[in-house]
N, C-alpha and C. Protein backbone atom coordinates (compact mmCIF):
# COMPACT_ATOMS: atom_id res chain seq x y z
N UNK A 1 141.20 38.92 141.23
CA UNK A 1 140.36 38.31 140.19
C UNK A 1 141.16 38.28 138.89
N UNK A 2 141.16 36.58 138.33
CA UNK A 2 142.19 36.97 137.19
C UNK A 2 141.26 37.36 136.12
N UNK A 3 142.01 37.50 134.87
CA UNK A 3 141.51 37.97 133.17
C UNK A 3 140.03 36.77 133.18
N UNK A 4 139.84 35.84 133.38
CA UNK A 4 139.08 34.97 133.00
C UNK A 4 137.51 35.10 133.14
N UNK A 5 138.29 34.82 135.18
CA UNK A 5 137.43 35.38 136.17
C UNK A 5 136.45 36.48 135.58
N UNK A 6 136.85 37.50 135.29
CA UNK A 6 136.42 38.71 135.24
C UNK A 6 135.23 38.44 133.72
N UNK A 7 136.00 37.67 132.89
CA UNK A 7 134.86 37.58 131.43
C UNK A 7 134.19 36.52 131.52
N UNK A 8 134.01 35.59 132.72
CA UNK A 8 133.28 34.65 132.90
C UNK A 8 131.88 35.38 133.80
N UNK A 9 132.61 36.75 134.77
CA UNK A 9 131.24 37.34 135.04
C UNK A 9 130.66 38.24 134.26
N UNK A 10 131.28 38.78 133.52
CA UNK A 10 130.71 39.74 132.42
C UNK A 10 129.70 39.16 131.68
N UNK A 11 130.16 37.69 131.04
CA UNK A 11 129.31 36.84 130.28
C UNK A 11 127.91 36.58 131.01
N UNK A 12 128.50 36.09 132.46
CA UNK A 12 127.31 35.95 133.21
C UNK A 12 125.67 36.96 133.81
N UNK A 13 126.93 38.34 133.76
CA UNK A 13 125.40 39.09 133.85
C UNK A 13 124.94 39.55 132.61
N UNK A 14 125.40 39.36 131.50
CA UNK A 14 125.10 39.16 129.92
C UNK A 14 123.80 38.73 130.02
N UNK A 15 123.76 37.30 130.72
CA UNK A 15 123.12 36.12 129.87
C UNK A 15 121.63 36.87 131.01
N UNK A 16 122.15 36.63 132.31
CA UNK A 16 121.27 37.74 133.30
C UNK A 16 120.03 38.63 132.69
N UNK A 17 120.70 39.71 132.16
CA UNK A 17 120.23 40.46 131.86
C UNK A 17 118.96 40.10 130.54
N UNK A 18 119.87 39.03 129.53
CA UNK A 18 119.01 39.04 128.55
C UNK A 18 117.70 38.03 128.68
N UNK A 19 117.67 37.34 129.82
CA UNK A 19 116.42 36.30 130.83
C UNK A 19 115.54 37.52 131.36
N UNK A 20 116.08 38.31 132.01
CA UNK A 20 115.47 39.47 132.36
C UNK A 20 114.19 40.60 131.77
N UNK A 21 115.09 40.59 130.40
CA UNK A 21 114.47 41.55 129.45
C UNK A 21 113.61 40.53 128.72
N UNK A 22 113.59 39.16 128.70
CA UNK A 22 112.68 37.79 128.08
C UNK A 22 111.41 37.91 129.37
N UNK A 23 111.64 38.00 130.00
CA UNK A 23 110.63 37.42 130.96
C UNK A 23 110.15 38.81 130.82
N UNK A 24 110.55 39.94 131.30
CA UNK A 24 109.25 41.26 130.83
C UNK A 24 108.11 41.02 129.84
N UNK A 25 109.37 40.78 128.48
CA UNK A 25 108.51 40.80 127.47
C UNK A 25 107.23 39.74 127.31
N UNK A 26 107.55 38.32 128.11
CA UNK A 26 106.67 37.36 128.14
C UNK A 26 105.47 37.72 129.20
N UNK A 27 106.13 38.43 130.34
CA UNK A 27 104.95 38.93 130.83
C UNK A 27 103.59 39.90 130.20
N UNK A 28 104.66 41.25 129.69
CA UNK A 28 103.89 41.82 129.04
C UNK A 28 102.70 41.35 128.33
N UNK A 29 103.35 40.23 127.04
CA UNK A 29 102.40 39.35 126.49
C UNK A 29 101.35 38.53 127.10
N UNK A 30 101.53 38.23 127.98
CA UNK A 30 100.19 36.79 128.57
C UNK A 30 99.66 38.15 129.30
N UNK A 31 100.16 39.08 129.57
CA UNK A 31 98.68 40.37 130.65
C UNK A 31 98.14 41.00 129.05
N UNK A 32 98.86 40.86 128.04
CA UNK A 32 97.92 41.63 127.03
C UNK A 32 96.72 40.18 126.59
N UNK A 33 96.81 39.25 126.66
CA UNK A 33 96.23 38.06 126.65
C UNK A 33 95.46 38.25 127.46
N UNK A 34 95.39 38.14 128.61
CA UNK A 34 94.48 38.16 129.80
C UNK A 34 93.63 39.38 129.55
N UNK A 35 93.98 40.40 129.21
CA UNK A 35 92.51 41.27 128.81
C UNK A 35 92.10 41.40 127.54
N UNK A 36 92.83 40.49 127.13
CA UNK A 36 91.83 39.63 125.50
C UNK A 36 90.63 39.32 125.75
N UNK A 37 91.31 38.50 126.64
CA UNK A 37 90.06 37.34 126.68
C UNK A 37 89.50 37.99 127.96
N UNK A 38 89.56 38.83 128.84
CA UNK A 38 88.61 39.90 129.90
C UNK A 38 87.58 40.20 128.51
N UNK A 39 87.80 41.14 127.67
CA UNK A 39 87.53 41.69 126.99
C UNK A 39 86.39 41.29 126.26
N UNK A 40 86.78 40.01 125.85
CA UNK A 40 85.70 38.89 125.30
C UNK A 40 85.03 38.27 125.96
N UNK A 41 85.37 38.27 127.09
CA UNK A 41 84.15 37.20 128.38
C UNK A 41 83.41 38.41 128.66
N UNK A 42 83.75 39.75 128.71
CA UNK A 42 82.76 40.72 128.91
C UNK A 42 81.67 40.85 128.05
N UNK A 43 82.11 40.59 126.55
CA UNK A 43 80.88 40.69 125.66
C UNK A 43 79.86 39.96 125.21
N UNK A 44 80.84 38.28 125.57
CA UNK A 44 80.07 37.16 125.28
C UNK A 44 78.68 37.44 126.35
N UNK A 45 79.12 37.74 128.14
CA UNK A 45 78.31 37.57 129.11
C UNK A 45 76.95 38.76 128.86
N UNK A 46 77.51 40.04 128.11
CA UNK A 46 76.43 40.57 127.73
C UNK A 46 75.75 40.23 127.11
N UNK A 47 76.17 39.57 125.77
CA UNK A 47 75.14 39.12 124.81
C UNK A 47 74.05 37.82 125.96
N UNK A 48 74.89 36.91 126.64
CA UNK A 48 73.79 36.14 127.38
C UNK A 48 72.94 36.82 128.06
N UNK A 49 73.32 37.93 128.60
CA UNK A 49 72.00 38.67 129.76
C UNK A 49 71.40 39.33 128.61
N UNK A 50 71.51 39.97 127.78
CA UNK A 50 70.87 40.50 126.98
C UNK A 50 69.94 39.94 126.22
N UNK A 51 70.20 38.37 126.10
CA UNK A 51 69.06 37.55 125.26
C UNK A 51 68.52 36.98 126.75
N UNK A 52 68.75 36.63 127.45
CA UNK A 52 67.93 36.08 128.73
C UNK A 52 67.00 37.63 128.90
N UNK A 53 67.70 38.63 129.05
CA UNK A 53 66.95 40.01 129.43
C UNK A 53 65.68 39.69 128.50
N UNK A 54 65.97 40.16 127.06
CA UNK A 54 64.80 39.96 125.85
C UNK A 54 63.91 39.10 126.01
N UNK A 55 64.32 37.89 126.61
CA UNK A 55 63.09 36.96 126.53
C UNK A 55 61.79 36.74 127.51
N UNK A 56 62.08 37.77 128.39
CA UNK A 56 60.99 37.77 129.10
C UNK A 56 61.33 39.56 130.44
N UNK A 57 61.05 40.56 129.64
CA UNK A 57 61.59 41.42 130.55
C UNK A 57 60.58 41.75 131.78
N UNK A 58 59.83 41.50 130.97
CA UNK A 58 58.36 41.91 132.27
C UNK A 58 59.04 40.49 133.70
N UNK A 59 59.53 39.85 133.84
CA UNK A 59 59.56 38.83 134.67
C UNK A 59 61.01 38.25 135.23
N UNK A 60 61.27 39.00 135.79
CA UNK A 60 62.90 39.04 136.40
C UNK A 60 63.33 38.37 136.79
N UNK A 61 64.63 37.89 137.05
CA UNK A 61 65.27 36.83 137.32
C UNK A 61 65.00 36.69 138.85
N UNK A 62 64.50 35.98 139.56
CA UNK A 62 64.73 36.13 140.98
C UNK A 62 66.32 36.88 141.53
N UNK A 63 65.73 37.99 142.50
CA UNK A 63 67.12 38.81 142.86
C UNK A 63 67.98 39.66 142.16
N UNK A 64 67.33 39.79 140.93
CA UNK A 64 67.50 40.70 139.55
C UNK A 64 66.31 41.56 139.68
N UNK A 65 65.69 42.34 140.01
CA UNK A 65 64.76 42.81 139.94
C UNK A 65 65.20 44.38 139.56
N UNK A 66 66.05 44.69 140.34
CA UNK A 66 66.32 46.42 140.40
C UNK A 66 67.36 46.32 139.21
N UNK A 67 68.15 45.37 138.91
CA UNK A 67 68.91 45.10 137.26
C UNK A 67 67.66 45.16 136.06
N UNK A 68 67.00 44.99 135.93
CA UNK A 68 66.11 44.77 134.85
C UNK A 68 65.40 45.97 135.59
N UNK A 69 64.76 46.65 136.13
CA UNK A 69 64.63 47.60 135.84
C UNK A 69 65.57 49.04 135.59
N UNK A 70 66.49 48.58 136.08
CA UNK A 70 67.24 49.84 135.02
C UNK A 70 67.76 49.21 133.92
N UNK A 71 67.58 48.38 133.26
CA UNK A 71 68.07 48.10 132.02
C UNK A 71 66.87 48.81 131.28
N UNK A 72 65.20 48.37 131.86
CA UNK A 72 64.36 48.70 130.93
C UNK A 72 64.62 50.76 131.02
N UNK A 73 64.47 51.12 131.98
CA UNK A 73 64.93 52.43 132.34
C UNK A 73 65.35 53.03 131.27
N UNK A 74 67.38 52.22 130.90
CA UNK A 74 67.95 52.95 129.85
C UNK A 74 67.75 52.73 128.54
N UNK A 75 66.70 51.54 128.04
CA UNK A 75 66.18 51.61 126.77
C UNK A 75 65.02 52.24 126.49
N UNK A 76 64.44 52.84 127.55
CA UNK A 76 63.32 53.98 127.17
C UNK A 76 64.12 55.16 127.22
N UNK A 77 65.28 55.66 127.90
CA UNK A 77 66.27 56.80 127.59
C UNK A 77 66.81 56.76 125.91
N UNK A 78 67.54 55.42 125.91
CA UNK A 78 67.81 55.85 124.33
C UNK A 78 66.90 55.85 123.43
N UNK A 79 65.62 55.06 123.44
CA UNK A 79 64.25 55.22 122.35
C UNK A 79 64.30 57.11 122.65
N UNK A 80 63.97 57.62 123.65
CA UNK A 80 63.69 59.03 123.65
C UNK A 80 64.98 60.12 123.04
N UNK A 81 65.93 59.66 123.43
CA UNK A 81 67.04 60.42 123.00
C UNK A 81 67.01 60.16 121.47
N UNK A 82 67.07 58.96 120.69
CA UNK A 82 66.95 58.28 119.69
C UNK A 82 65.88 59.70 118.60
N UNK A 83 65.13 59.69 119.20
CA UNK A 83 63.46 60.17 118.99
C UNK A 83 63.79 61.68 119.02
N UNK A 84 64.35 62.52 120.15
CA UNK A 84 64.92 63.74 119.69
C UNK A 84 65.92 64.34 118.80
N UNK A 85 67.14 63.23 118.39
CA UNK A 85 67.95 63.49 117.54
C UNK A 85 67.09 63.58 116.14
N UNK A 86 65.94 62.77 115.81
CA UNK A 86 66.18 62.58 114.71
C UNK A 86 64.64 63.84 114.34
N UNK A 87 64.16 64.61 115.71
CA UNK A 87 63.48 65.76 115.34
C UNK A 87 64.19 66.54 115.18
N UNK A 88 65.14 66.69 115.52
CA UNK A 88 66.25 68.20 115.58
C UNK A 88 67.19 68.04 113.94
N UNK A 89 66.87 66.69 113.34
CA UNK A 89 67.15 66.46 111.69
C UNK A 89 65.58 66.57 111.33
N UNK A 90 64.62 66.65 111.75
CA UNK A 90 63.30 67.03 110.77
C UNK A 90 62.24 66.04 110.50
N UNK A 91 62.86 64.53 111.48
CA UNK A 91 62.24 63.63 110.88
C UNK A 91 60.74 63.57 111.79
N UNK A 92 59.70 63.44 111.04
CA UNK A 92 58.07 63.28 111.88
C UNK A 92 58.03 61.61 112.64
N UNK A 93 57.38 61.92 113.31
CA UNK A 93 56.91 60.78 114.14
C UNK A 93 55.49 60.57 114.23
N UNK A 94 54.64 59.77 114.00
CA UNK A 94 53.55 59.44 113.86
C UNK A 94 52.85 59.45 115.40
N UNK A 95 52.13 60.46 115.71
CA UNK A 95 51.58 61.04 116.95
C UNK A 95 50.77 59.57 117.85
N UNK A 96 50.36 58.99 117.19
CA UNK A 96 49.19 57.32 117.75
C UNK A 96 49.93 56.13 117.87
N UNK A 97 51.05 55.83 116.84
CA UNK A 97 52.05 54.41 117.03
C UNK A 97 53.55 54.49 117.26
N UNK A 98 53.85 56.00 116.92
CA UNK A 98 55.25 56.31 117.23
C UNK A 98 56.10 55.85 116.28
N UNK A 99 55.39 55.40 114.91
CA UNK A 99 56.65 55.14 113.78
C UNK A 99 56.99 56.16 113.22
N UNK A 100 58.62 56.14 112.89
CA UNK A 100 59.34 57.73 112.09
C UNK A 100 58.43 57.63 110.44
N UNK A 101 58.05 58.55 110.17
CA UNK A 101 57.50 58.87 108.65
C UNK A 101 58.55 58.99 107.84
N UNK A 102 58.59 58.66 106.74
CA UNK A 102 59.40 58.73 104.96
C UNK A 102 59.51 60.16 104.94
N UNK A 103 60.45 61.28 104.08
CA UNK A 103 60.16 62.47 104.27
C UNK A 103 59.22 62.53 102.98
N UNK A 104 58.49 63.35 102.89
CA UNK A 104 56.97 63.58 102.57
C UNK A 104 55.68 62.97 102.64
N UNK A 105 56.28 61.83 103.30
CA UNK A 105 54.47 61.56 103.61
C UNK A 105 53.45 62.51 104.71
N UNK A 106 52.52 62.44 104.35
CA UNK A 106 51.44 63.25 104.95
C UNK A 106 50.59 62.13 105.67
N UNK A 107 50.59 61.43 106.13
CA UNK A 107 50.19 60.08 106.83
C UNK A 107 51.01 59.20 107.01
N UNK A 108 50.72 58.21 108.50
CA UNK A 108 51.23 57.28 108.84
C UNK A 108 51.42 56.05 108.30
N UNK A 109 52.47 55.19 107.64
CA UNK A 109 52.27 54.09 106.75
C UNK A 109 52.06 53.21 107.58
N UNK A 110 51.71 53.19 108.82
CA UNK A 110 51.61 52.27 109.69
C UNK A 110 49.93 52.14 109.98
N UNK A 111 49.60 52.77 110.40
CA UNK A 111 48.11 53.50 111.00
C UNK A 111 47.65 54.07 110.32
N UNK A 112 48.43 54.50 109.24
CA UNK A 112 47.27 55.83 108.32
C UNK A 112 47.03 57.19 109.46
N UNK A 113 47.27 57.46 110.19
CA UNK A 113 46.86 58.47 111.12
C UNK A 113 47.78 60.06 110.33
N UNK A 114 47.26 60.95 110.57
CA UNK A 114 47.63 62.13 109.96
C UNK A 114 49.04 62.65 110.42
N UNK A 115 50.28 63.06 109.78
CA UNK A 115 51.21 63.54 110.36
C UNK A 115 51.39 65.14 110.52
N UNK A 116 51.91 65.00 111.93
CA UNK A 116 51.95 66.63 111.69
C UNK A 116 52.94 67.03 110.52
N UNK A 117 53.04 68.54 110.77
CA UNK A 117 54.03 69.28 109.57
C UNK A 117 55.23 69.10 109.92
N UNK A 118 56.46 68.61 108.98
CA UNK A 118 57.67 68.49 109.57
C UNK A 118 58.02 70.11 109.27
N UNK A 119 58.93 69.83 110.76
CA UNK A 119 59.15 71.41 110.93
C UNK A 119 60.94 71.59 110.33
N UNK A 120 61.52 72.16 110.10
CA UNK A 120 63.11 72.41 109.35
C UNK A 120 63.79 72.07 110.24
N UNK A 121 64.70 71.22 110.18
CA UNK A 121 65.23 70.84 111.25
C UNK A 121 66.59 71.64 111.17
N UNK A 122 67.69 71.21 112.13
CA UNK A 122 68.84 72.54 112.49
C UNK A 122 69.60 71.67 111.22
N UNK A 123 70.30 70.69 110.56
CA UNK A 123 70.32 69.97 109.46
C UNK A 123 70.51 70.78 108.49
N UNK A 124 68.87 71.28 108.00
CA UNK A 124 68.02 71.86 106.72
C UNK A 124 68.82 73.57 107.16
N UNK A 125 68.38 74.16 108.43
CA UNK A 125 68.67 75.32 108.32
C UNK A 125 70.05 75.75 108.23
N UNK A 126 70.96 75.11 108.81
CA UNK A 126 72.29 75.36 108.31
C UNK A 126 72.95 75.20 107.05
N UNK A 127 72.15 74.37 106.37
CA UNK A 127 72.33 74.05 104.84
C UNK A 127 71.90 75.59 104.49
N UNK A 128 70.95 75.90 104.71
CA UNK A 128 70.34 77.21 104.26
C UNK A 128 70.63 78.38 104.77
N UNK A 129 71.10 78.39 105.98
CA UNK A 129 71.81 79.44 106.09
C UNK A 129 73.54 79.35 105.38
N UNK A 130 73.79 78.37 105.20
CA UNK A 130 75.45 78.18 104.54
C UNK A 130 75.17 78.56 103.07
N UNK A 131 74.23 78.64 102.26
CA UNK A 131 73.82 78.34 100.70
C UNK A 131 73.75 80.03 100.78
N UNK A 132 72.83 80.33 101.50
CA UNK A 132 72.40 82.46 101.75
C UNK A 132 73.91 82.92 101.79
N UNK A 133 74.76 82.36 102.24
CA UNK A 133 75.95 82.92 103.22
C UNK A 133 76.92 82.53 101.88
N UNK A 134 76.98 81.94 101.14
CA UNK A 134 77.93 81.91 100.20
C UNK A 134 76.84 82.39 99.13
N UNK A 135 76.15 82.68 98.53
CA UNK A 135 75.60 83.35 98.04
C UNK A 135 75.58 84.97 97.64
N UNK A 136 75.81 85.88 99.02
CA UNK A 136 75.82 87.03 99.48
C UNK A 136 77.43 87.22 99.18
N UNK A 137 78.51 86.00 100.17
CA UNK A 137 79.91 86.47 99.75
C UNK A 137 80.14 86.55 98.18
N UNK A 138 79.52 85.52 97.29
CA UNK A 138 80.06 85.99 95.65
C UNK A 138 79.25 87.19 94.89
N UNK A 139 78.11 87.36 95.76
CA UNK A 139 77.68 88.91 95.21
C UNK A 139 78.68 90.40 95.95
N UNK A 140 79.13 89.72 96.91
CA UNK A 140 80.25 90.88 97.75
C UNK A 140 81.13 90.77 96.84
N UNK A 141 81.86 89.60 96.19
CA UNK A 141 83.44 89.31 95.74
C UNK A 141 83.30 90.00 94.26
N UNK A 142 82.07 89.94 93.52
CA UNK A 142 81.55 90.06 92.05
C UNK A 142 81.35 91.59 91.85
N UNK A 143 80.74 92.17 93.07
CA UNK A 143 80.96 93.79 92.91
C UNK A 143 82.53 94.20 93.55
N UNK A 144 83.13 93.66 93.90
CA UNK A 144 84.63 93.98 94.40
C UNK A 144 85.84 94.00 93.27
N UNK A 145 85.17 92.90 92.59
CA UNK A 145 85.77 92.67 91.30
C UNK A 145 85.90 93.94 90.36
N UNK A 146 84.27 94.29 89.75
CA UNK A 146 83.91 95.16 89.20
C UNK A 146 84.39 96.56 89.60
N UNK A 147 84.48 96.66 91.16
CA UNK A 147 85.29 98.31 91.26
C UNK A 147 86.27 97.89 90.92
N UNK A 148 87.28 96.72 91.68
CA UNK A 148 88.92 96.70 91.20
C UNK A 148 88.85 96.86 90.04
N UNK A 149 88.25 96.22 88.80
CA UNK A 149 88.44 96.77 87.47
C UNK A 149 88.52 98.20 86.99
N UNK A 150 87.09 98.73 87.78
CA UNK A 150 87.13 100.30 86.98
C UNK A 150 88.12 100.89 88.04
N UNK A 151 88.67 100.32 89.09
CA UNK A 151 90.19 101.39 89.66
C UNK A 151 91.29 101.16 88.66
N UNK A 152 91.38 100.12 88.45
CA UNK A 152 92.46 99.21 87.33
C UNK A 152 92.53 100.13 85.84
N UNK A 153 91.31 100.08 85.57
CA UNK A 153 91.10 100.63 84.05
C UNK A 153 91.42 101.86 84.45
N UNK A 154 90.58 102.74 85.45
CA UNK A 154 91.14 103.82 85.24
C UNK A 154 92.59 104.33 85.54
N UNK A 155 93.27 103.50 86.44
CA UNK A 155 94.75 104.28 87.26
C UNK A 155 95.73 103.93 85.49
N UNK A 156 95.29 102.60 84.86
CA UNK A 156 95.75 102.47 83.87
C UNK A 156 95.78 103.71 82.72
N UNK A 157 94.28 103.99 82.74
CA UNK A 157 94.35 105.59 81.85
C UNK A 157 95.10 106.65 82.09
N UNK A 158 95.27 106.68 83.47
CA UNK A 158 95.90 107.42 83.87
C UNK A 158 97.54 107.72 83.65
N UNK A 159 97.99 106.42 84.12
CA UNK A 159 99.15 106.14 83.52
C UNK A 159 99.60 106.59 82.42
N UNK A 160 98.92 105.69 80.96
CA UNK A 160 99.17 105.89 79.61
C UNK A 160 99.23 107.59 79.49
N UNK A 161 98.04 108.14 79.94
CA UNK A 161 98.28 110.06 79.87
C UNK A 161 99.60 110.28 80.45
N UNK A 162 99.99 110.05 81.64
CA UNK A 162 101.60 110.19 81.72
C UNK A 162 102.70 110.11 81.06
N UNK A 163 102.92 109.06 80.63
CA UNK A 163 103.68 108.28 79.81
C UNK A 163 103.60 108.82 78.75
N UNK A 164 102.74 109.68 78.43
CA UNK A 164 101.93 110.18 76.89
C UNK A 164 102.75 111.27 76.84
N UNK A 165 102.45 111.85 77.93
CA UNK A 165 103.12 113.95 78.26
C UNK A 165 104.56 113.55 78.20
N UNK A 166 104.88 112.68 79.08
CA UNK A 166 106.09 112.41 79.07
C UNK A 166 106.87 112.08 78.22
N UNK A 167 106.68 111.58 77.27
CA UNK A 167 107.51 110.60 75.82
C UNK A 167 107.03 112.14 74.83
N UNK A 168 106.22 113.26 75.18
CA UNK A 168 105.99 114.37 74.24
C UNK A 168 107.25 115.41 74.61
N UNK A 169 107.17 115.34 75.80
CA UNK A 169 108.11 116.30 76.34
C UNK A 169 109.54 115.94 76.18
N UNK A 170 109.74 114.68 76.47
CA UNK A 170 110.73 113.71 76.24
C UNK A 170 111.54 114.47 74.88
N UNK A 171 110.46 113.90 73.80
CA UNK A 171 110.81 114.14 72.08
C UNK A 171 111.10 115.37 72.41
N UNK A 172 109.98 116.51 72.36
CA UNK A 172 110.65 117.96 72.30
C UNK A 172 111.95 118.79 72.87
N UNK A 173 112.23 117.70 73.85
CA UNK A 173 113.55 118.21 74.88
C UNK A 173 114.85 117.87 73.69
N UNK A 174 114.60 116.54 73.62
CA UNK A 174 115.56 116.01 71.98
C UNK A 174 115.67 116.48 71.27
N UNK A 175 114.31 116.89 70.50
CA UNK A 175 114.21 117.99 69.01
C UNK A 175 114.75 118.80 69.32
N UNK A 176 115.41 120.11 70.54
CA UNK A 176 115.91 121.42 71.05
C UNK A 176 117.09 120.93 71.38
N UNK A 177 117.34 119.75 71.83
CA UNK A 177 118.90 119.55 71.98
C UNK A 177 119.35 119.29 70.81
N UNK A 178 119.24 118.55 70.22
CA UNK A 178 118.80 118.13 68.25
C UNK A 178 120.09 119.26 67.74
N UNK A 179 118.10 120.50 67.81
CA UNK A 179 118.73 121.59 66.89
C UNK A 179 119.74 122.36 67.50
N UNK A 180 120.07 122.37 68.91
CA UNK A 180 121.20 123.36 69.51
C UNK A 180 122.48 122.63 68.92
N UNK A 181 122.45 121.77 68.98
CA UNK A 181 124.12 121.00 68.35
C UNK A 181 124.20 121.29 67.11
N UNK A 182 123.07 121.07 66.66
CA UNK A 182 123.40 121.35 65.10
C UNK A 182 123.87 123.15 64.69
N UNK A 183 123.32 124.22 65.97
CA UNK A 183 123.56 125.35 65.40
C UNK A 183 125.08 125.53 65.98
N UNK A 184 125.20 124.98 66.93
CA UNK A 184 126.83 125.18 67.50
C UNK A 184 127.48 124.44 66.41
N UNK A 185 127.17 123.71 65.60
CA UNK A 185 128.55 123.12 64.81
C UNK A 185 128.33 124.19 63.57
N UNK A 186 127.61 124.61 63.45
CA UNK A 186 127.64 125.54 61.91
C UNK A 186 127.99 126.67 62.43
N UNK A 187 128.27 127.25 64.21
CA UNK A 187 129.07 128.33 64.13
C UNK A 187 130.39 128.29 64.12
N UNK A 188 130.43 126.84 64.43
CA UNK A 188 132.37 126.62 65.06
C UNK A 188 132.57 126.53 63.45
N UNK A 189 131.76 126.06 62.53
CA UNK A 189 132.19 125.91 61.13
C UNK A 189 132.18 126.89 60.32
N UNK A 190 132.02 128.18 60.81
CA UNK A 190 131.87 129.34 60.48
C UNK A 190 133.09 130.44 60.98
N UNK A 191 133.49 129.75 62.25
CA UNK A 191 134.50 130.59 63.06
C UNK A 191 135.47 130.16 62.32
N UNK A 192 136.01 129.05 61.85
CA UNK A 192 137.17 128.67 60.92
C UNK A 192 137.34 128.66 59.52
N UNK A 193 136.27 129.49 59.41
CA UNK A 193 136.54 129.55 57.47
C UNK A 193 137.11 130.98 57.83
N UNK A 194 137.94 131.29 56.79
CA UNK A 194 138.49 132.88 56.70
C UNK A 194 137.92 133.80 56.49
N UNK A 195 138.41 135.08 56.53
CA UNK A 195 137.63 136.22 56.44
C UNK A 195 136.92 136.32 54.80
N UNK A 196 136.15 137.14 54.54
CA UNK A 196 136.00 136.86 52.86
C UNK A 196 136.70 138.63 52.52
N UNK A 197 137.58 138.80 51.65
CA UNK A 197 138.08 140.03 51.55
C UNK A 197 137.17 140.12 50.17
N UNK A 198 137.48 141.92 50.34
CA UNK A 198 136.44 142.76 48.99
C UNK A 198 137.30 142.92 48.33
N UNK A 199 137.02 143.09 46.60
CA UNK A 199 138.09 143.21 45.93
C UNK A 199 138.00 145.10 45.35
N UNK A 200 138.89 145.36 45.33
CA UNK A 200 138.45 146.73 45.27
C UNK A 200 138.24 147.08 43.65
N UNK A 201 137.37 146.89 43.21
CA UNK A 201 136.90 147.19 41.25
C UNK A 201 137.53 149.01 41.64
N UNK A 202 138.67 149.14 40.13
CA UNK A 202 138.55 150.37 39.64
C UNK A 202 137.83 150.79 38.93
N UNK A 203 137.13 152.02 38.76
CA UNK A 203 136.23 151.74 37.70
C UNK A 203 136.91 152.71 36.21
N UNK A 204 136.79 152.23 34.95
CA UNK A 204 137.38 152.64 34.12
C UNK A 204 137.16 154.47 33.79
């Protein structure tokens, strides 16, 4: 195989390769396309059964029968689930028409019918137990404070009395070294003056 040969196939699985890595990528693209539009024919087709459903549920499509009833099925599941979430937040329900009450009304704005008592919901009590609970920690942190101070103030008194004896004792150790130098130099200044001789008076 001459020099040529050889860069005419090099070139060739070049070009190979880069058709290769084109066509992945084009695939990739038209399958991300294709569950585009899956995606969207799924929602469009719901919204049609869903308004065909609405418009007459009591009366089923011929051969739809067991479909429409579990559709109606799972919209009495979420009305009920719907309906417990929002007791376990506190909200009343009007016992005769089933509309949620405003919080404080004492009657139904619907019916007028009497509401029961809203009871605290888990919502309210965790608010209230979180409010008690930081409450209690800054009365814990506020007397913690107050001892660290009087340990503070006092280890501080304490201190200063140290420091006190100490800087006394200190001085007095000074004042005695002080005066010892001073008496050693007035003896060495004493050892070198001469003797004092007597003069001997005759007396007349």
């Amino acid at each position: 195989m001459g020099l040529s040969d050889f860069g005419s196939k090099i070139v060739r699985i070049g070009q190979d390769t880069k058709n290769g890595v084109q066509k992945m990528s084009d695939s990739v693209t038209i399958n991300n396309k294709i569950q585009a539009e899956k995606k969207s024919l799924t929602r469009l087709l719901a919204m049609i059964g869903e308004h065909v459903y609405k418009q007459d549920p009591d009366h089923p499509i011929p051969g739809m029968e067991d479909e429409y009833a579990a559709v109606k099925v799972a919209y009495g599941n979420l009305e009920k689930y719907k309906q417990q979430l929002n007791q376990i937040k506190g909200i009343v329900y009007c016992p005769k028409c089933g509309k949620p009450a405003a919080e404080g009304d004492k009657f139904c704005a619907k019916c007028g019918t009497k509401l029961p008592a809203a009871e605290t919901g888990t919502a309210g009590k965790v608010v209230s137990d979180v409010k008690e609970a930081g409450e209690e920690a800054g009365k814990i942190a506020s007397e913690a404070a107050d001892k660290t101070g009087e340990f503070l103030g006092g280890a501080a008194a304490g201190t200063k009395n140290i420091f006190s004896r100490f800087s006394d004792r200190a001085g007095s150790l000074m004042h005695r070294r002080k005066a010892a130098k001073e008496a050693a130099a007035d003896s060495q200044e004493l050892e070198g003056m001469p003797p004092v001789k007597e003069e001997n008076k005759q007396e007349p």
